[in-house]
PDB file of N, CA and C in Angstrom:
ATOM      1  N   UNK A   1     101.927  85.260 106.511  1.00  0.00           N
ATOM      2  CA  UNK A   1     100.586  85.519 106.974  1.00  0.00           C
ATOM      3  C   UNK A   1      99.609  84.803 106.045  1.00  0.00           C
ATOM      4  N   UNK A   2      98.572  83.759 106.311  1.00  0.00           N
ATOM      5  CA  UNK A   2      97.731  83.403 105.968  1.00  0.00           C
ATOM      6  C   UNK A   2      96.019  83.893 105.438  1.00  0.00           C
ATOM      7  N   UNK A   3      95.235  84.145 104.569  1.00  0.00           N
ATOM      8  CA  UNK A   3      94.411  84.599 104.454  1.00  0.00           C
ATOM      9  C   UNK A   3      93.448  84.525 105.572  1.00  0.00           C
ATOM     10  N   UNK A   4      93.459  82.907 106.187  1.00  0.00           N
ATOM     11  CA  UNK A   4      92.450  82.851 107.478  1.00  0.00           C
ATOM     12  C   UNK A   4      92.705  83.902 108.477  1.00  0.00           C
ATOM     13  N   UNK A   5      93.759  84.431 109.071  1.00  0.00           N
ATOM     14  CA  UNK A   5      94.387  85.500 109.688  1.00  0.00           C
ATOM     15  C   UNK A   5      94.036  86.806 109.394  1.00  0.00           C
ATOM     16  N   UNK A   6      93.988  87.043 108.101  1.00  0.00           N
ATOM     17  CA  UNK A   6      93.330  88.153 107.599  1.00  0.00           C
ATOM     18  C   UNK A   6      92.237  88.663 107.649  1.00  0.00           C
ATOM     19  N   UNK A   7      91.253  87.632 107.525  1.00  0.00           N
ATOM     20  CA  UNK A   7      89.984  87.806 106.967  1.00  0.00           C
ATOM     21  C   UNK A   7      89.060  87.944 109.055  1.00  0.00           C
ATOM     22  N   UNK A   8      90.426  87.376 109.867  1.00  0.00           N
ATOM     23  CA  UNK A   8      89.427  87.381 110.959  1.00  0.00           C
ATOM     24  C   UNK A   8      89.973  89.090 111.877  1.00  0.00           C
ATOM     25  N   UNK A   9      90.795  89.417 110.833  1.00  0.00           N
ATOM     26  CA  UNK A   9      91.397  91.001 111.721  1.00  0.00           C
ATOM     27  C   UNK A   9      90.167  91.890 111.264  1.00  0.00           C
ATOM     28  N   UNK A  10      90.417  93.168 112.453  1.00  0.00           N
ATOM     29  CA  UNK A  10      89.198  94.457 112.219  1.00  0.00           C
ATOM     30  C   UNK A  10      89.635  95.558 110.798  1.00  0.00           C
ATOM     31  N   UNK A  11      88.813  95.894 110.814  1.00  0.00           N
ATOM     32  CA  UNK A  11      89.815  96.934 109.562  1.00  0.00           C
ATOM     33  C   UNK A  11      90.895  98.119 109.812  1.00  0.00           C
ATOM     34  N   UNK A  12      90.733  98.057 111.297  1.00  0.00           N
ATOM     35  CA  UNK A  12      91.607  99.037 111.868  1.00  0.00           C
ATOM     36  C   UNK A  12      93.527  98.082 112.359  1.00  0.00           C
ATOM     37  N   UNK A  13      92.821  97.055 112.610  1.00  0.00           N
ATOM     38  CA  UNK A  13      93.633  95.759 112.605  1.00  0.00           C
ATOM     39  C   UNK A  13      94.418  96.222 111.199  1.00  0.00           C
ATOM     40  N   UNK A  14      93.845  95.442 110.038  1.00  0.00           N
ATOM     41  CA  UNK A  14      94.184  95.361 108.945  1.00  0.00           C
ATOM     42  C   UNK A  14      94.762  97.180 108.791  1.00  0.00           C
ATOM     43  N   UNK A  15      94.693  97.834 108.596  1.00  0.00           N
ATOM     44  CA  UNK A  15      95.489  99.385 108.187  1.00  0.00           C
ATOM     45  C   UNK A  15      96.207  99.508 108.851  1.00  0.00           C
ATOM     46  N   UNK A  16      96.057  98.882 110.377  1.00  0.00           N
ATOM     47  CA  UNK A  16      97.894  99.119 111.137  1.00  0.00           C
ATOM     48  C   UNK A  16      99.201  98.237 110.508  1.00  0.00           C
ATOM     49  N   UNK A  17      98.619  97.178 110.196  1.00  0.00           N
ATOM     50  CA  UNK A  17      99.271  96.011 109.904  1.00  0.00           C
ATOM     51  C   UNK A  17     100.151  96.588 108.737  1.00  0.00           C
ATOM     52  N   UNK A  18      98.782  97.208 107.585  1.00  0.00           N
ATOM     53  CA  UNK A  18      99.174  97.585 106.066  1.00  0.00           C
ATOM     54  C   UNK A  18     100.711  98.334 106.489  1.00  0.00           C
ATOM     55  N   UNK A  19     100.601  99.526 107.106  1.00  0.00           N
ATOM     56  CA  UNK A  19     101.296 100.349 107.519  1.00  0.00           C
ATOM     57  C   UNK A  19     102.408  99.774 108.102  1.00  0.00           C
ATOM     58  N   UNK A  20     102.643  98.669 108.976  1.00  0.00           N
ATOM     59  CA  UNK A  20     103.932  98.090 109.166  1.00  0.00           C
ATOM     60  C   UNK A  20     104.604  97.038 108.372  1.00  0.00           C
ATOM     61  N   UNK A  21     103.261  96.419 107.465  1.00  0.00           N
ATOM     62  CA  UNK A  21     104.107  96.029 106.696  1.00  0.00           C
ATOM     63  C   UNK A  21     105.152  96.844 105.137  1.00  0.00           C
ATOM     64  N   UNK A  22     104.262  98.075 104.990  1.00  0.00           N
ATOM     65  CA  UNK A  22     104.797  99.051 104.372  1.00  0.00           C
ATOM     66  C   UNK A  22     106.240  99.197 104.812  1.00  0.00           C
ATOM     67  N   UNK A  23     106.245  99.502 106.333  1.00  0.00           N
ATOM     68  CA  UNK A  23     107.764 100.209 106.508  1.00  0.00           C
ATOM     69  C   UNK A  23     108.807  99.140 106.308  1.00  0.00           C
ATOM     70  N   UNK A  24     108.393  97.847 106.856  1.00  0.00           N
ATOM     71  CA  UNK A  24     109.262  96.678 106.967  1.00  0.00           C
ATOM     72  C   UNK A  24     109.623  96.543 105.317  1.00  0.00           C
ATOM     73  N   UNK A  25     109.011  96.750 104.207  1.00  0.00           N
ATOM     74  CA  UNK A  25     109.309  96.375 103.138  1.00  0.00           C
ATOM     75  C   UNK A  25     110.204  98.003 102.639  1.00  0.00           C
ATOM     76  N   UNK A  26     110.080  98.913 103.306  1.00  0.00           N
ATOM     77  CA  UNK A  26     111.311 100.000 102.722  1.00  0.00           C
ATOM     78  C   UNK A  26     112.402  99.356 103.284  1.00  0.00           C
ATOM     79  N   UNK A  27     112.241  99.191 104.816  1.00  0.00           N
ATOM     80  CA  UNK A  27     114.036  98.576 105.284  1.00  0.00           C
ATOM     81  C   UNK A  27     114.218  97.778 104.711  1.00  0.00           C
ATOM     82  N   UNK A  28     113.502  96.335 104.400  1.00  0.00           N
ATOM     83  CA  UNK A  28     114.017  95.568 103.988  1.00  0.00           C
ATOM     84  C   UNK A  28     114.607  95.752 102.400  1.00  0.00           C
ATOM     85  N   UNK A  29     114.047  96.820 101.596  1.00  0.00           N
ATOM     86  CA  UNK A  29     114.848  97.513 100.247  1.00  0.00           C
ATOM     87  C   UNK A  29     115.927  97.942 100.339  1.00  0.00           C
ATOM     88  N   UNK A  30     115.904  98.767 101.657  1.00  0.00           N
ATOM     89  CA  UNK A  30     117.358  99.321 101.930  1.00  0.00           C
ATOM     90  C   UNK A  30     118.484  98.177 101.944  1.00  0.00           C
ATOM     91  N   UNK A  31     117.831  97.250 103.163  1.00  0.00           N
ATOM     92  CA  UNK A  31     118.979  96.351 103.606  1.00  0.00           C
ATOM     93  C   UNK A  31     119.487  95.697 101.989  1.00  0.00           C
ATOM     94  N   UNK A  32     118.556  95.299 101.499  1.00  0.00           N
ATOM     95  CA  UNK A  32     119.146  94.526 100.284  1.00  0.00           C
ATOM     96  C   UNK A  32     119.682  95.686  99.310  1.00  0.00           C
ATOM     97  N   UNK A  33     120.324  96.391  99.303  1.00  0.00           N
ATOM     98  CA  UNK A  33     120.501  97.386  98.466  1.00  0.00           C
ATOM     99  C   UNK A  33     121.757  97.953  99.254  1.00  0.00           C
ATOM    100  N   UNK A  34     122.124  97.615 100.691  1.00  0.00           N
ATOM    101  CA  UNK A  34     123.521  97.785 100.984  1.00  0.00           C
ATOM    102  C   UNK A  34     124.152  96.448 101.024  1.00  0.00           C
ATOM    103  N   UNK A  35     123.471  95.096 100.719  1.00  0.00           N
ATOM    104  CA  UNK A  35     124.573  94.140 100.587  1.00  0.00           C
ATOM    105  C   UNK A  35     123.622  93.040 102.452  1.00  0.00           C
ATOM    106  N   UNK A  36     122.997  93.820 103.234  1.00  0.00           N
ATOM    107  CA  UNK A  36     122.877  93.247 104.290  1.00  0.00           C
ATOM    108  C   UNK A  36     121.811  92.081 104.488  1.00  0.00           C
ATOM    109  N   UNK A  37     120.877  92.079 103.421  1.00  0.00           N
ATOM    110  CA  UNK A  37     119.736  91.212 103.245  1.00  0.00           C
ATOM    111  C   UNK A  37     120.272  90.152 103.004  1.00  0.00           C
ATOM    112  N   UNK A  38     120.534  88.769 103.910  1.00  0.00           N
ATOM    113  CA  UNK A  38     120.741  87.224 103.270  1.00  0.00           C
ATOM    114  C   UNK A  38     119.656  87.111 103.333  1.00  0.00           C
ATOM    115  N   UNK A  39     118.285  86.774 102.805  1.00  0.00           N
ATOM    116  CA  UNK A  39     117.093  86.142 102.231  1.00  0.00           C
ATOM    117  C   UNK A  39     116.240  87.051 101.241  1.00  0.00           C
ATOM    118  N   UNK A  40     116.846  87.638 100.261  1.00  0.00           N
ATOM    119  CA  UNK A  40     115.682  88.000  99.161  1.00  0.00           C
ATOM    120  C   UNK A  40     114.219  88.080  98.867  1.00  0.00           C
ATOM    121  N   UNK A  41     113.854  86.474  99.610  1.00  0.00           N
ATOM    122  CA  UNK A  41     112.767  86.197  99.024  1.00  0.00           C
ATOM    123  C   UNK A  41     111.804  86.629 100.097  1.00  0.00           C
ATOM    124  N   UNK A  42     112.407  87.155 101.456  1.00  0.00           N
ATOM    125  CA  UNK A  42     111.432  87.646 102.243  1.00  0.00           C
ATOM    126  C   UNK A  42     110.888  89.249 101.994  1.00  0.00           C
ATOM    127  N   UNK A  43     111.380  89.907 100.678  1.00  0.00           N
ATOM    128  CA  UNK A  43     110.847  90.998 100.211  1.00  0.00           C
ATOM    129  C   UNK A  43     109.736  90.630  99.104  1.00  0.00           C
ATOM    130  N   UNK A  44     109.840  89.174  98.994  1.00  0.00           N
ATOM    131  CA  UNK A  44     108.413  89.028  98.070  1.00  0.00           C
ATOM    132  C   UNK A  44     107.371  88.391  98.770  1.00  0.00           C
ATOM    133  N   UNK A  45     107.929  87.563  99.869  1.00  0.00           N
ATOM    134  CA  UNK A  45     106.954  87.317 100.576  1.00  0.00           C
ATOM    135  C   UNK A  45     106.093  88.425 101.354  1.00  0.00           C
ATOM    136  N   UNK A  46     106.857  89.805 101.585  1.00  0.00           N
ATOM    137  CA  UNK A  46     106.019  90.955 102.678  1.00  0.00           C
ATOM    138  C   UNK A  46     105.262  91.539 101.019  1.00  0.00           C
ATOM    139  N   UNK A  47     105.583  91.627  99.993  1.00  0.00           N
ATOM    140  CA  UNK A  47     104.784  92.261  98.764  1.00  0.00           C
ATOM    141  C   UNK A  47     103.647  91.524  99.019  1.00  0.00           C
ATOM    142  N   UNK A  48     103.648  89.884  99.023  1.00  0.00           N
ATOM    143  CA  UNK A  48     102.372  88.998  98.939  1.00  0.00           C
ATOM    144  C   UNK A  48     101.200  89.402  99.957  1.00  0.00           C
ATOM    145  N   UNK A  49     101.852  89.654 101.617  1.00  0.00           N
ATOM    146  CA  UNK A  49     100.944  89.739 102.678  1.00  0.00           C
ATOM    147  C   UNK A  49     100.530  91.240 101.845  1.00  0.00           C
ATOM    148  N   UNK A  50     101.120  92.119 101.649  1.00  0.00           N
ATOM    149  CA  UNK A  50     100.498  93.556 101.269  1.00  0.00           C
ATOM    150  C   UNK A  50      99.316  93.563 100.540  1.00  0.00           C
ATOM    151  N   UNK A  51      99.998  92.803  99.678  1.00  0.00           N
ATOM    152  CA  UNK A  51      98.364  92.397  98.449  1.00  0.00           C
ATOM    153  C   UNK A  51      97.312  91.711  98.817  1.00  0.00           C
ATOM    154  N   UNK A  52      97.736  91.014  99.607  1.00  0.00           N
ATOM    155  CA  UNK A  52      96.333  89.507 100.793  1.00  0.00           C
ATOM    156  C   UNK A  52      95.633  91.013 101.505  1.00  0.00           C
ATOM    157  N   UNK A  53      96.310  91.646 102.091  1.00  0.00           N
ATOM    158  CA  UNK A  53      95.583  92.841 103.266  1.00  0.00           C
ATOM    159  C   UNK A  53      95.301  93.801 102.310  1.00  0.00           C
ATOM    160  N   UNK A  54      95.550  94.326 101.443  1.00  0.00           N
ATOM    161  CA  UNK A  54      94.612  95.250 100.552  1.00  0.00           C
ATOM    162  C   UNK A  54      93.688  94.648  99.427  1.00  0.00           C
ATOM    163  N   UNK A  55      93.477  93.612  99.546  1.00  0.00           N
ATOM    164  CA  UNK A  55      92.852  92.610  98.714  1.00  0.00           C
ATOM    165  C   UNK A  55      91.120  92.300  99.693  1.00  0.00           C
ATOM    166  N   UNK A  56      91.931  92.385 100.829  1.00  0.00           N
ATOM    167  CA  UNK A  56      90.879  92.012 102.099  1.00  0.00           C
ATOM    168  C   UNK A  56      90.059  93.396 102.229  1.00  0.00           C
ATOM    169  N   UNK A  57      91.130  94.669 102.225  1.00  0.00           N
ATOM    170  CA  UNK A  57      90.493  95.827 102.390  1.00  0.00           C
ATOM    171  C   UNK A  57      89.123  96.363 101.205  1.00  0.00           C
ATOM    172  N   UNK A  58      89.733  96.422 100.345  1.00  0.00           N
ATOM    173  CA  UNK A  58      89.178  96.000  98.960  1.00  0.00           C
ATOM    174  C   UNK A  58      87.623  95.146  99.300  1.00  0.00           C
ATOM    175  N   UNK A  59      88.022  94.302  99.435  1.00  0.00           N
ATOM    176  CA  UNK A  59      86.455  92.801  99.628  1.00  0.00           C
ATOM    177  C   UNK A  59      85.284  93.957 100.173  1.00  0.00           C
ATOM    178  N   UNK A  60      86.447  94.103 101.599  1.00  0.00           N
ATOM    179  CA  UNK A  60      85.653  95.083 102.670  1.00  0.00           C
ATOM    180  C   UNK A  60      84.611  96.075 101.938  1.00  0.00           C
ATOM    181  N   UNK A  61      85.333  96.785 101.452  1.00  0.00           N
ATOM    182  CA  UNK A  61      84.700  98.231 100.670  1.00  0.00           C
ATOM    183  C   UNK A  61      83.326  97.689  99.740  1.00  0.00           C
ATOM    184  N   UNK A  62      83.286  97.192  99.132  1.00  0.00           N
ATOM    185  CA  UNK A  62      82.776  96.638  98.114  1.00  0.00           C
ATOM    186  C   UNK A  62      81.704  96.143  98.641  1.00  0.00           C
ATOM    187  N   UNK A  63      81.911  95.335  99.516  1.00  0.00           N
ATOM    188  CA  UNK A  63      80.550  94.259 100.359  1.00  0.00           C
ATOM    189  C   UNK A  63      79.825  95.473 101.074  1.00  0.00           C
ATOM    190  N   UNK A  64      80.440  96.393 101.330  1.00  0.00           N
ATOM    191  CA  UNK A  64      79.625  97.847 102.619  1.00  0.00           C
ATOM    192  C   UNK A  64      78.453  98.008 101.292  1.00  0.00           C
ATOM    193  N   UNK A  65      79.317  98.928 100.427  1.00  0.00           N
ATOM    194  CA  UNK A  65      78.651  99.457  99.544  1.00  0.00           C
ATOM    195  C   UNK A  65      77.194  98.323  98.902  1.00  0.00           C
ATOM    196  N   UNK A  66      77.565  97.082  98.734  1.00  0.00           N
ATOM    197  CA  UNK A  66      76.400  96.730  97.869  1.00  0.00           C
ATOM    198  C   UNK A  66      74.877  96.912  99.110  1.00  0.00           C
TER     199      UNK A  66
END
Protein backbone atom coordinates (compact mmCIF):
# COMPACT_ATOMS: atom_id res chain seq x y z
CA UNK A 1 0.00 0.00 0.00
CA UNK A 2 1.27 3.32 -1.01
CA UNK A 3 0.98 6.59 0.98
CA UNK A 4 -0.94 8.26 -2.11
CA UNK A 5 -3.68 5.52 -1.33
CA UNK A 6 -3.76 6.44 2.09
CA UNK A 7 -3.89 9.85 2.32
CA UNK A 8 -6.96 9.76 -0.32
CA UNK A 9 -9.09 7.07 2.09
CA UNK A 10 -11.95 8.50 4.71
CA UNK A 11 -11.06 7.93 8.24
CA UNK A 12 -13.61 5.41 8.53
CA UNK A 13 -11.88 3.90 5.35
CA UNK A 14 -8.61 4.09 7.13
CA UNK A 15 -9.92 2.24 10.78
CA UNK A 16 -11.52 -0.56 8.75
CA UNK A 17 -8.47 -1.12 6.88
CA UNK A 18 -6.32 -0.63 10.39
CA UNK A 19 -8.48 -3.43 11.70
CA UNK A 20 -7.88 -5.87 8.80
CA UNK A 21 -4.74 -5.23 8.55
CA UNK A 22 -4.40 -6.03 12.33
CA UNK A 23 -6.00 -9.48 11.90
CA UNK A 24 -4.03 -10.39 8.70
CA UNK A 25 -0.81 -9.70 10.67
CA UNK A 26 -2.00 -12.21 13.77
CA UNK A 27 -2.57 -15.05 11.01
CA UNK A 28 0.13 -14.26 9.32
CA UNK A 29 2.22 -14.75 13.04
CA UNK A 30 0.51 -17.80 13.42
CA UNK A 31 1.23 -19.14 9.96
CA UNK A 32 4.92 -18.38 10.40
CA UNK A 33 5.11 -19.88 13.73
CA UNK A 34 3.64 -23.32 12.46
CA UNK A 35 6.24 -23.62 9.68
CA UNK A 36 3.37 -22.48 6.88
CA UNK A 37 4.55 -18.89 5.97
CA UNK A 38 6.99 -19.15 2.67
CA UNK A 39 7.51 -15.25 2.55
CA UNK A 40 8.57 -13.67 5.90
CA UNK A 41 8.96 -10.50 4.64
CA UNK A 42 5.27 -10.04 4.01
CA UNK A 43 4.88 -9.71 7.94
CA UNK A 44 7.07 -6.62 7.69
CA UNK A 45 5.66 -5.35 4.90
CA UNK A 46 1.74 -5.47 6.68
CA UNK A 47 3.82 -3.81 10.07
CA UNK A 48 4.89 -0.92 7.42
CA UNK A 49 1.16 -0.34 5.91
CA UNK A 50 0.05 -0.34 9.85
CA UNK A 51 2.40 2.44 10.64
CA UNK A 52 1.64 4.50 7.02
CA UNK A 53 -2.36 4.19 8.32
CA UNK A 54 -1.78 5.18 11.90
CA UNK A 55 0.71 7.69 10.90
CA UNK A 56 -2.14 9.10 8.53
CA UNK A 57 -4.58 8.74 11.48
CA UNK A 58 -2.28 10.59 13.67
CA UNK A 59 -1.71 13.68 10.80
CA UNK A 60 -5.59 13.51 10.92
CA UNK A 61 -5.98 14.22 14.68
CA UNK A 62 -3.55 16.82 14.95
CA UNK A 63 -4.56 19.01 11.81
CA UNK A 64 -8.58 18.86 13.46
CA UNK A 65 -7.27 20.06 16.59
CA UNK A 66 -4.98 23.02 15.45
Amino acid sequence: MKAQEIHGMTNDELVTKLADLKEELFNLHFRHATGQLENPIVIRNTKRDIARIKTEIRAREIKANV
